[in-house]
N, C-alpha and C. Protein backbone atom coordinates (compact mmCIF):
# COMPACT_ATOMS: atom_id res chain seq x y z
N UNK A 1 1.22 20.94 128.35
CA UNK A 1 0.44 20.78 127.14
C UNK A 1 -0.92 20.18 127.48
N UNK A 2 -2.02 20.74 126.65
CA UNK A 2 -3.05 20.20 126.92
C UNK A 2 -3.18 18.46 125.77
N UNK A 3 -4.64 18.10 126.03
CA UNK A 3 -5.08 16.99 125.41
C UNK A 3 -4.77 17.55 123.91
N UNK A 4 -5.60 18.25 123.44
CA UNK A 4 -5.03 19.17 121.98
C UNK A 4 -3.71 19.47 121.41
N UNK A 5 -3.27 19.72 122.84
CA UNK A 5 -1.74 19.70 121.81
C UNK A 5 -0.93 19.18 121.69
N UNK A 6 -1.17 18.08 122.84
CA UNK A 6 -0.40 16.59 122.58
C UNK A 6 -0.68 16.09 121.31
N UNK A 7 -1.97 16.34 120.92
CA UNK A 7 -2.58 15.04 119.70
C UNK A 7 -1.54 15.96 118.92
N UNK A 8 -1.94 16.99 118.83
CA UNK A 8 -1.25 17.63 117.30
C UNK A 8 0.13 17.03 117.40
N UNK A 9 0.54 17.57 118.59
CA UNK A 9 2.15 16.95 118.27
C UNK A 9 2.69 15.73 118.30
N UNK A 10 1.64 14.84 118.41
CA UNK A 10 2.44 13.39 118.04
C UNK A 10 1.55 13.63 116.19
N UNK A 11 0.70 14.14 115.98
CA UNK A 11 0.38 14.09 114.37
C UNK A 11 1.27 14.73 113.53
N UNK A 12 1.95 15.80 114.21
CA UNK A 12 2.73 16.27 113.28
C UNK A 12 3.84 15.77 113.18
N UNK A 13 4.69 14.80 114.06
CA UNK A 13 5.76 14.15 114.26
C UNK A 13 6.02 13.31 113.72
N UNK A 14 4.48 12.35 113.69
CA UNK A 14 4.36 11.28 112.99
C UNK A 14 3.60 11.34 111.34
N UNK A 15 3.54 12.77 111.24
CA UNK A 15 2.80 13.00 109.58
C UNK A 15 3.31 11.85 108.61
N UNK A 16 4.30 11.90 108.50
CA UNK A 16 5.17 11.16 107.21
C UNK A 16 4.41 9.98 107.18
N UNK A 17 4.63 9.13 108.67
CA UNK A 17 4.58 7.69 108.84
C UNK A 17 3.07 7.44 108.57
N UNK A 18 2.03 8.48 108.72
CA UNK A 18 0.70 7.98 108.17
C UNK A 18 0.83 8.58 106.77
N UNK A 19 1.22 9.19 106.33
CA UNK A 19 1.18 9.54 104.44
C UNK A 19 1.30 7.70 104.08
N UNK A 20 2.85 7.40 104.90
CA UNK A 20 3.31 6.10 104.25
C UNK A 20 2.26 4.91 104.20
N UNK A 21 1.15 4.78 104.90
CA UNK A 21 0.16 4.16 105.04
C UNK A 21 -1.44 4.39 104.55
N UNK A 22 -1.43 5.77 103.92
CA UNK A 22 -2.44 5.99 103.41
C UNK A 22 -3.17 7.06 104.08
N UNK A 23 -2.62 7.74 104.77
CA UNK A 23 -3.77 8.38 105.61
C UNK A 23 -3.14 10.18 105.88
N UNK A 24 -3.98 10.52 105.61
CA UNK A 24 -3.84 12.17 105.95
C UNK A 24 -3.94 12.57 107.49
N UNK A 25 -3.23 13.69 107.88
CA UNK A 25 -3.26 13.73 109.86
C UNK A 25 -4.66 14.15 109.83
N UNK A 26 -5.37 14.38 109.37
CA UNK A 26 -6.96 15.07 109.51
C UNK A 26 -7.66 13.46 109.90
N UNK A 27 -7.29 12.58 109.16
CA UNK A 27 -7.90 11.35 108.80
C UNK A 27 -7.84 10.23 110.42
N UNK A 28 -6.96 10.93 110.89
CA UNK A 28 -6.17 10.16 111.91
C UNK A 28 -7.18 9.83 113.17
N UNK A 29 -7.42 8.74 113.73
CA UNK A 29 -8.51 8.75 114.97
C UNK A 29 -7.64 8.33 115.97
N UNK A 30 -8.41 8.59 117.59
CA UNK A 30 -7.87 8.28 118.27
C UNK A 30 -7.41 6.92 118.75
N UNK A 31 -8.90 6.06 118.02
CA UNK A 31 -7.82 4.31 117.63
C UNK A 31 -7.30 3.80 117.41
N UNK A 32 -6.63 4.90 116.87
CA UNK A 32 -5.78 4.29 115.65
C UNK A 32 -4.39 3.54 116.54
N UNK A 33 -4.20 2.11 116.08
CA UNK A 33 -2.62 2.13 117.19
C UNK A 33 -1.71 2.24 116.41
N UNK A 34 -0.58 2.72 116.87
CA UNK A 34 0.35 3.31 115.98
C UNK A 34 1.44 2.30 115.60
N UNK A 35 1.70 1.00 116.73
CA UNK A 35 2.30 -0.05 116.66
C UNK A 35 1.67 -1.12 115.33
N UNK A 36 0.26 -1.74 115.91
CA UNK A 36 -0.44 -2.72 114.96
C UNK A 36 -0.73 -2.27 113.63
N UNK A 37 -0.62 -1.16 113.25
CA UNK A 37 -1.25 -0.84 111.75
C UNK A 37 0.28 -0.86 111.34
N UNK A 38 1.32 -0.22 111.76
CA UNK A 38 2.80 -0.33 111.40
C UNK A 38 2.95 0.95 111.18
N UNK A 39 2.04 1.79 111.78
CA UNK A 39 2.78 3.57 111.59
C UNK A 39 3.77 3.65 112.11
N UNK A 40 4.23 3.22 113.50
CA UNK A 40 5.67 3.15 113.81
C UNK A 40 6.14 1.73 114.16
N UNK A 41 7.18 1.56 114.00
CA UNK A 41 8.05 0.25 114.68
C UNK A 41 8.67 0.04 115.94
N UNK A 42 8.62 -0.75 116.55
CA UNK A 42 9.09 -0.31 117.83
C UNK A 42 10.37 0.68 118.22
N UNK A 43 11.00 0.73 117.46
CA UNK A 43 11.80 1.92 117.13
C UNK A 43 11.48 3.23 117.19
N UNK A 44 10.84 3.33 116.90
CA UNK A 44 10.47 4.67 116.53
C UNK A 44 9.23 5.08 117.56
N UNK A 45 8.26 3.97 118.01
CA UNK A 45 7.44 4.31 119.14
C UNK A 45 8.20 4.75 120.36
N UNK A 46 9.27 4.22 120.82
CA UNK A 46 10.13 4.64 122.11
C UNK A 46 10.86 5.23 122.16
N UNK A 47 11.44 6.09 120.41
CA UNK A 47 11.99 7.46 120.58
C UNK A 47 10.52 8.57 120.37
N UNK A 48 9.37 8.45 119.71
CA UNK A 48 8.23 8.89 119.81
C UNK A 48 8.35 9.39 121.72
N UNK A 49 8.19 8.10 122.09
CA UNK A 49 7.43 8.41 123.78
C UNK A 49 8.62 8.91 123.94
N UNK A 50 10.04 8.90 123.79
CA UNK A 50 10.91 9.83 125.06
C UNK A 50 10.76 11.40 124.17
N UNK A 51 10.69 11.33 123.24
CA UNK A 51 10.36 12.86 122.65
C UNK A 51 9.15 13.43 123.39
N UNK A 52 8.23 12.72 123.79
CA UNK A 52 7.17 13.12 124.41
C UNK A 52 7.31 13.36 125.51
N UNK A 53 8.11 12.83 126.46
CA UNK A 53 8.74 13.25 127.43
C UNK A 53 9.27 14.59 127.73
N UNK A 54 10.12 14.68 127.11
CA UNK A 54 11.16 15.67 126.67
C UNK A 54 10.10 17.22 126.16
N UNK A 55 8.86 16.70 125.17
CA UNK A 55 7.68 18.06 125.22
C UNK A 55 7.26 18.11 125.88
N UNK A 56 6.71 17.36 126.84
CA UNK A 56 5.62 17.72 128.22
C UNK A 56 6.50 18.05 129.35
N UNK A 57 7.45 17.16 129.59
CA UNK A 57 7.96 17.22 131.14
C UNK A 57 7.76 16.13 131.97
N UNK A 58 6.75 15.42 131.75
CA UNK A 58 6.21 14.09 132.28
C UNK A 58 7.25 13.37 132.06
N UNK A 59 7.38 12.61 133.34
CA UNK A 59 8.45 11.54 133.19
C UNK A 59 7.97 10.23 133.56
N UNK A 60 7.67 9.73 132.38
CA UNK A 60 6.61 8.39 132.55
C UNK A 60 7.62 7.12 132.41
N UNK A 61 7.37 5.77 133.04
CA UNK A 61 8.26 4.69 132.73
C UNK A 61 7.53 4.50 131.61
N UNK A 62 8.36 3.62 130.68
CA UNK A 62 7.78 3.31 129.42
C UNK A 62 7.30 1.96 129.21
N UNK A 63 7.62 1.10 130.15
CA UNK A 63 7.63 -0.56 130.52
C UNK A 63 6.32 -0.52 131.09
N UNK A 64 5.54 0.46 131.94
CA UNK A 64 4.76 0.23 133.26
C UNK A 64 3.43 1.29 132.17
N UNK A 65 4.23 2.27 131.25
CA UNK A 65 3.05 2.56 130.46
C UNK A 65 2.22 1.77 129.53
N UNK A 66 2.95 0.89 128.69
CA UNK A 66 2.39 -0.28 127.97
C UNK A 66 1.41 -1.10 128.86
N UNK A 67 1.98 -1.30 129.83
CA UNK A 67 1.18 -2.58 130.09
C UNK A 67 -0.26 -2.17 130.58
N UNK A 68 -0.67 -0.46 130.20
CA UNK A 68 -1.80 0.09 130.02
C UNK A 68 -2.57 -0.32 128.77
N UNK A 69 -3.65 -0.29 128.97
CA UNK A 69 -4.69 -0.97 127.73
C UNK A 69 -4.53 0.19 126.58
N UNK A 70 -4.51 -0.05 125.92
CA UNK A 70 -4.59 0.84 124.65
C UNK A 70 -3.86 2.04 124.48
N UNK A 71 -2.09 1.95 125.19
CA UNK A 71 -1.43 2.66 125.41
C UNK A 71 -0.54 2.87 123.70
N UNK A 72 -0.83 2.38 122.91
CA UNK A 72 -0.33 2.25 121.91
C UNK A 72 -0.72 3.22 120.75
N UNK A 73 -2.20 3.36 120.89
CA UNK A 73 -2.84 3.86 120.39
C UNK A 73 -2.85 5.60 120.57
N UNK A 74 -2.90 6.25 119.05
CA UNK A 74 -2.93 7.92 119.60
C UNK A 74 -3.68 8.37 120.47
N UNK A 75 -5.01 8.01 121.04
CA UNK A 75 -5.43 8.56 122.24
C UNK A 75 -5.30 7.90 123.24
N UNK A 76 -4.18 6.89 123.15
CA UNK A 76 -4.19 6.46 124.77
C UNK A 76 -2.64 7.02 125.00
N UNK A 77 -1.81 7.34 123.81
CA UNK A 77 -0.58 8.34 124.19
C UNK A 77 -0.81 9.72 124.85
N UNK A 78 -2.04 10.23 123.89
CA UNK A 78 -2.29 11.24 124.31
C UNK A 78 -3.21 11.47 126.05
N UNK A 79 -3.61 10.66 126.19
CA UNK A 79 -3.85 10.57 127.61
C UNK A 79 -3.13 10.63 128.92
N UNK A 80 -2.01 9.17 128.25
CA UNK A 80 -0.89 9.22 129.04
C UNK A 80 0.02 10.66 129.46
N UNK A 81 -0.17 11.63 128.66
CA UNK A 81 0.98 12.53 128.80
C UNK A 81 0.07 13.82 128.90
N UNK A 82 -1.10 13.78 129.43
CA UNK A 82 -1.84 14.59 129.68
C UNK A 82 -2.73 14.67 130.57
């Protein structure tokens, strides 16, 4: 998958969880962190990243990805897995 279609597919995955917060997937930036605003819970971020796994093929640790700067955030997921 490219950079593009990572984003889409964590936007479309996570559509609901930004409705629940106010925000349309169009609306969505790459700052956005998905942890601190409360789009996901840690729950749901670390079945997020192994789903992401599981679409790309990348087999990333998930402990050693965090402790990347702004790994939280939709464009630093989308980086990671691209």
């Amino acid at each position: 998958m490219d950079r593009q279609e990572v984003r889409k597919w964590i936007v479309d995955h996570a559509g609901e969880r930004f409705a629940r917060i106010g925000l349309h997937a169009d609306e969505v930036t790459d700052d956005l962190d998905l942890l601190h605003t409360g789009v996901l819970d840690s729950l749901a971020f670390v079945d997020l990243f192994a789903a992401l796994i599981d679409a790309t093929g990348k087999d990333l640790d998930l402990e050693s990805s965090l402790a990347k700067s702004g790994s939280t955030t939709l464009g630093g997921l989308v980086k990671l897995f691209t």
